[in-house]
Protein backbone atom coordinates (compact mmCIF):
# COMPACT_ATOMS: atom_id res chain seq x y z
CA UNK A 1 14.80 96.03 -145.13
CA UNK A 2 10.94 95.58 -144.96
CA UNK A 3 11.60 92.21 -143.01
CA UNK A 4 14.87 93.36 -140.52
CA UNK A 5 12.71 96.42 -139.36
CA UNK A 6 9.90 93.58 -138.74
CA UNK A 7 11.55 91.38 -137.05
CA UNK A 8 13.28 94.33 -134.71
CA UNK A 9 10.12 95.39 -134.17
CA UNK A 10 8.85 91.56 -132.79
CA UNK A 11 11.94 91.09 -130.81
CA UNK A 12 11.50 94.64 -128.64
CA UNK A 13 10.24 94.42 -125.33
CA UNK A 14 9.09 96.84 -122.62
CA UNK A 15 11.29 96.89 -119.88
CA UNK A 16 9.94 95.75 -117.03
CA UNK A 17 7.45 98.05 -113.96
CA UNK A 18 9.39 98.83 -111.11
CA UNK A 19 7.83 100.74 -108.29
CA UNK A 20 3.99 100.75 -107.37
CA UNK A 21 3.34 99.85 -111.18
CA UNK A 22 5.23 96.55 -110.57
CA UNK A 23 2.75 95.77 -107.56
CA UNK A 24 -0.24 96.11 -109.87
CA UNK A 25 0.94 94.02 -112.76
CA UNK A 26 1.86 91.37 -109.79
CA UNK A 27 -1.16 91.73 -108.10
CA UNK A 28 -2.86 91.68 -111.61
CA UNK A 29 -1.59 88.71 -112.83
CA UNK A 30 -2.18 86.79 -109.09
CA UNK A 31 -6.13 88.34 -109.71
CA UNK A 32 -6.09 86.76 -113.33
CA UNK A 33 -4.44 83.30 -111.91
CA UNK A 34 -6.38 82.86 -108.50
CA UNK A 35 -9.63 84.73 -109.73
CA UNK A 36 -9.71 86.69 -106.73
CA UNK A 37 -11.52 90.38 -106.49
CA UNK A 38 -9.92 93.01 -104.64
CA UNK A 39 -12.76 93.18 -101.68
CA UNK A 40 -12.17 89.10 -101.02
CA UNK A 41 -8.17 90.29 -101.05
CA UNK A 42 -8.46 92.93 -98.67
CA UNK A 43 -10.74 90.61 -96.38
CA UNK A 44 -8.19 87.50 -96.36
CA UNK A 45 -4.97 90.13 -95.65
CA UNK A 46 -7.24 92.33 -92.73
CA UNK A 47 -8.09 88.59 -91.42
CA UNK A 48 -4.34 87.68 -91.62
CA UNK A 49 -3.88 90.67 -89.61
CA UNK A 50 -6.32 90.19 -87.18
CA UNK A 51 -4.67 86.29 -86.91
CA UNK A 52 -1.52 87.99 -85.82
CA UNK A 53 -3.47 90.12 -83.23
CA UNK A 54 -5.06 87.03 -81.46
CA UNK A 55 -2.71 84.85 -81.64
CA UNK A 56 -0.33 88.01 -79.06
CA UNK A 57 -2.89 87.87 -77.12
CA UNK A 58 -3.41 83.93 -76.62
CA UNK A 59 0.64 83.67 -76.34
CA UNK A 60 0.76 86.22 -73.94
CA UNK A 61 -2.02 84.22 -72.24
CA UNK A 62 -0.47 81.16 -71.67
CA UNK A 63 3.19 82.90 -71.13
CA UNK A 64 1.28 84.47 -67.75
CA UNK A 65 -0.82 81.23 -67.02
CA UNK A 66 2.13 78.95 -67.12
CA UNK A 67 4.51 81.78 -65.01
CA UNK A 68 2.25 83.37 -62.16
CA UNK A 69 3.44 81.77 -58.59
CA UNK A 70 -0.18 82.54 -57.75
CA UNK A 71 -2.84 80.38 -57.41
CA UNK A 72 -5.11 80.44 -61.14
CA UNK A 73 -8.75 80.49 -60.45
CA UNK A 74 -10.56 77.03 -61.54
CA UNK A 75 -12.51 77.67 -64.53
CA UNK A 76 -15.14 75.22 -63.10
CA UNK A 77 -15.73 77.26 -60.10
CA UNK A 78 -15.39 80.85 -61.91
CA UNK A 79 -17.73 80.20 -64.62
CA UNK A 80 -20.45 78.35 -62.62
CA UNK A 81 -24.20 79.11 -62.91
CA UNK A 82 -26.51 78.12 -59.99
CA UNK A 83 -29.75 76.78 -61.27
CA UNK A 84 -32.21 75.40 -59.11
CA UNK A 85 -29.89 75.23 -55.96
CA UNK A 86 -27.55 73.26 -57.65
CA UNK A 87 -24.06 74.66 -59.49
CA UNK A 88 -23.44 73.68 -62.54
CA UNK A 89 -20.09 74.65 -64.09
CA UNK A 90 -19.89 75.92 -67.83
CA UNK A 91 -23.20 75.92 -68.67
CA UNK A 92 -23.24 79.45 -70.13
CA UNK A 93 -20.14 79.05 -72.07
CA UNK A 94 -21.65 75.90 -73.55
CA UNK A 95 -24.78 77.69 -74.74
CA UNK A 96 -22.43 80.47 -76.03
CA UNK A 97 -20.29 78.38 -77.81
CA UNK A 98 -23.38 76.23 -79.20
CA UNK A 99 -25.16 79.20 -80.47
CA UNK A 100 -22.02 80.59 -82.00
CA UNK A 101 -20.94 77.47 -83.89
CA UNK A 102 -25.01 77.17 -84.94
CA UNK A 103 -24.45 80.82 -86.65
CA UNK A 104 -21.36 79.74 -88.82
CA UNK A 105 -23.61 76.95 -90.61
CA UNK A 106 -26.31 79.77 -91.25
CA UNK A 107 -24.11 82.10 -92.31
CA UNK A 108 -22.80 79.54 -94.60
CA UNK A 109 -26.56 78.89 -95.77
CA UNK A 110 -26.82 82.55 -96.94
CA UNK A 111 -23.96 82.11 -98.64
CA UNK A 112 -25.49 79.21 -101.11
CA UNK A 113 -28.33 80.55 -101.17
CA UNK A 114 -26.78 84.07 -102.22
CA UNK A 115 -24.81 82.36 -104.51
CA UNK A 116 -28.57 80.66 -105.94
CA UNK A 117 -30.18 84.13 -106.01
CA UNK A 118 -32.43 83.02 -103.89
CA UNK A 119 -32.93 87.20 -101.95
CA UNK A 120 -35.72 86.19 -99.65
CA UNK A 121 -33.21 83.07 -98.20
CA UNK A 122 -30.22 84.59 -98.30
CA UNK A 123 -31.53 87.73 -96.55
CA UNK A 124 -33.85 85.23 -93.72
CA UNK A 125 -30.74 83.50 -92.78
CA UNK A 126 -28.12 86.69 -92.79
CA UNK A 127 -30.23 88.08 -89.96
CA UNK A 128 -30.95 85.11 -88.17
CA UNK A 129 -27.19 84.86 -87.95
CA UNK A 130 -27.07 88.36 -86.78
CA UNK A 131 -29.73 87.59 -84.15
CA UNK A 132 -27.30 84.84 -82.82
CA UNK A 133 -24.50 87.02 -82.37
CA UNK A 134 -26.72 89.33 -80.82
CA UNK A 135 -27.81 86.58 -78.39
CA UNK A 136 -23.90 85.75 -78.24
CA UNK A 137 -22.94 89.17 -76.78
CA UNK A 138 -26.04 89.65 -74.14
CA UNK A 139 -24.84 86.42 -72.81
CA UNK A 140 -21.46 87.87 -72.79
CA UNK A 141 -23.15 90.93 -70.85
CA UNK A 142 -24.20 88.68 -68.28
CA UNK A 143 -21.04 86.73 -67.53
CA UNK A 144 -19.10 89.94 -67.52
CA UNK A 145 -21.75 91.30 -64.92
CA UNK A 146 -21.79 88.26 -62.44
CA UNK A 147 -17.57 88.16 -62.77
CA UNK A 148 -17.86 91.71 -62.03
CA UNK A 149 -20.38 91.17 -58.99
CA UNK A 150 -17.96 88.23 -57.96
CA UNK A 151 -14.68 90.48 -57.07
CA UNK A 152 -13.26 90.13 -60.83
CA UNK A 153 -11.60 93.36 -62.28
CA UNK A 154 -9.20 93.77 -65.53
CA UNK A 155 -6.87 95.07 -62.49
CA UNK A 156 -7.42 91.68 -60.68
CA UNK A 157 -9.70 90.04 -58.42
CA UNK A 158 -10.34 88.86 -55.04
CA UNK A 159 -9.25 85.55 -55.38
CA UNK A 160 -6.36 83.65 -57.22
CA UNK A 161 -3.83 85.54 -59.77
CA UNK A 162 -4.58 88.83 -60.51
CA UNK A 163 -3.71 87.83 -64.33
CA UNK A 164 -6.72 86.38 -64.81
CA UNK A 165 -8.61 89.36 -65.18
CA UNK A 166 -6.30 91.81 -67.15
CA UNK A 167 -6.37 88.49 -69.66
CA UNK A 168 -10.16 87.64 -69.57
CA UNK A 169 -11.46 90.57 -69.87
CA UNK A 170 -9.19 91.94 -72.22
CA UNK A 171 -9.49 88.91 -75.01
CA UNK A 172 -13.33 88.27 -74.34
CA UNK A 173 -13.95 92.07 -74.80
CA UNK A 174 -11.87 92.13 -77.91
CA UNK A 175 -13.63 89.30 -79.52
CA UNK A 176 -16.88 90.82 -78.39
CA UNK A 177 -16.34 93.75 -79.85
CA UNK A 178 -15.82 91.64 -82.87
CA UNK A 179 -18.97 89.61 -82.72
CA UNK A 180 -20.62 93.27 -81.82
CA UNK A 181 -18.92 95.09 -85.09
CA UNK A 182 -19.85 91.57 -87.29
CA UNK A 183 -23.81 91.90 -86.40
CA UNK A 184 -24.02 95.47 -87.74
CA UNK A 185 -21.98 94.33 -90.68
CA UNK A 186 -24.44 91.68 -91.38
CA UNK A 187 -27.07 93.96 -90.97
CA UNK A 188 -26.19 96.03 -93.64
CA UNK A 189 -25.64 93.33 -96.02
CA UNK A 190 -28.95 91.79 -95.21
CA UNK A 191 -30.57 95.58 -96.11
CA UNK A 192 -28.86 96.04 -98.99
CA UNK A 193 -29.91 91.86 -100.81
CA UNK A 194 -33.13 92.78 -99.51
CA UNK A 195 -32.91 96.24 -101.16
CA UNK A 196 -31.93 94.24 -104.77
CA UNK A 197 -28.27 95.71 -104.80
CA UNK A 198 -27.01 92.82 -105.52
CA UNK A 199 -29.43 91.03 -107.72
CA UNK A 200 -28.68 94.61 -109.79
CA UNK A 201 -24.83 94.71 -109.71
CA UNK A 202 -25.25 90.61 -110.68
CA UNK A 203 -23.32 89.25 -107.70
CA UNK A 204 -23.41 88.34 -104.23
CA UNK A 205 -19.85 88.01 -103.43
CA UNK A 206 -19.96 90.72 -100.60
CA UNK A 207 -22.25 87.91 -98.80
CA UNK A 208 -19.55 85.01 -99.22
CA UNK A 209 -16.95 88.58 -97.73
CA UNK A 210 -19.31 89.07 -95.01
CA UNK A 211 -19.69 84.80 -93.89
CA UNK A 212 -15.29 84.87 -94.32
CA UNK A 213 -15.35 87.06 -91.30
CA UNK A 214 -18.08 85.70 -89.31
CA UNK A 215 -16.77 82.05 -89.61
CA UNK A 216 -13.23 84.06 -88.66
CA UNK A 217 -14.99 85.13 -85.38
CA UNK A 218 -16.40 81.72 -84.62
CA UNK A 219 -12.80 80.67 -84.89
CA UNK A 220 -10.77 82.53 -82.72
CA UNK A 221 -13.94 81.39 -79.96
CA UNK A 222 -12.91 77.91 -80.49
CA UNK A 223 -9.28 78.70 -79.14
CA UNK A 224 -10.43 80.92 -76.43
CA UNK A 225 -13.39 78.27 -75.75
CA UNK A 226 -10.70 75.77 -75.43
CA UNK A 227 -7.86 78.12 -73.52
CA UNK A 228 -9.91 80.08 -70.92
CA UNK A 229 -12.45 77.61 -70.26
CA UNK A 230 -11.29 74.57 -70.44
CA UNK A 231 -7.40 74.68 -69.52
């Protein structure tokens, strides 16, 4: 009897979590498989999200840029810069787009050297990142500005399709609000390795969370680099 009751006992199991409980033991067991915290989790999926959000407004882009019977200004003559009498075309975007893609490889420093414990680094090359961005979005500033002084408006412009300011001005500002939101998120982390928080709690993870969403936002400038500018 000693050895039925035994072996009843092995054979039972639990029936299985439905509901909410069933979405933590899956999202437990995909944390125990992938080794994966919850803040780097709720990063990738707000990222995915923001993907989505982009990727409407480059589709709706192209769906007007391919479809307006008007004229589309020329990217060469819109984005021009006069220096020294003579007009050079893209110049600011290039310096934009330079300065952005330099802040991705320090952002990626701080992340080794987080990873190193290395606080002094880690915090030195956080807020030279930062500084870029800032840099990024005063540049922005200014092209906004001279479009501005040029005729442009988000409810069209003096010259060509009236699209192509509701579109600029709409993605541009969006991902500059981005860039703006990432530099005071960088910020903070920069305060808090210098303050020891994480040399205390015994990891720097929120460092490698903070460089998944700046190298995010030097992404989506790639494709708007490539669509507005150079299409």
């Amino acid at each position: 009897m000693a050895n039925l009751s035994s072996r009843s006992s092995q054979s039972y199991q639990p029936p299985p979590a439905t509901g909410w409980p069933s979405v933590v033991n899956d999202y437990a067991g995909d944390k125990a498989v992938f080794n994966v915290s919850s803040n780097k989790a709720m990063m990738w999926l707000f990222l995915l999200s923001d993907i989505f959000v982009f990727g409407c407004f480059l589709v709706g882009y192209m769906s007007v840029r391919m479809t307006t019977t008007e004229p589309w200004p020329l990217p060469t003559e819109v984005f021009a810069l006069t220096i020294a009498g003579q007009s050079i075309p893209l110049v600011l975007i290039a310096i934009m787009t330079f300065i952005l893609i330099t802040s991705s490889g320090t952002m990626a420093m701080a992340v080794n050297f987080g990873y190193q414990r290395r606080r002094g680094l880690t915090a030195f090359f956080i807020i030279l990142t930062a500084l870029f961005g800032l840099s990024f979005v005063g540049m922005q500033a200014f092209e906004w500005s001279k479009l501005i002084e040029d005729g442009f408006r988000p409810w069209g412009n003096e010259t060509g399709a009236a699209q192509f300011g509701a579109s600029f001005f709409m993605i541009t500002g969006f991902h500059g609000l981005h860039v703006s939101v990432g530099v005071l998120y960088l910020l903070i982390i920069a305060y808090k390795v210098l303050k020891g928080t994480y040399d205390r709690s015994g990891s720097y993870e929120n460092v490698e969370i903070a460089g998944l969403y700046w190298h995010f936002v030097d992404l989506v400038w790639v494709f708007i680099f490539a669509f507005f500018y150079l299409w």
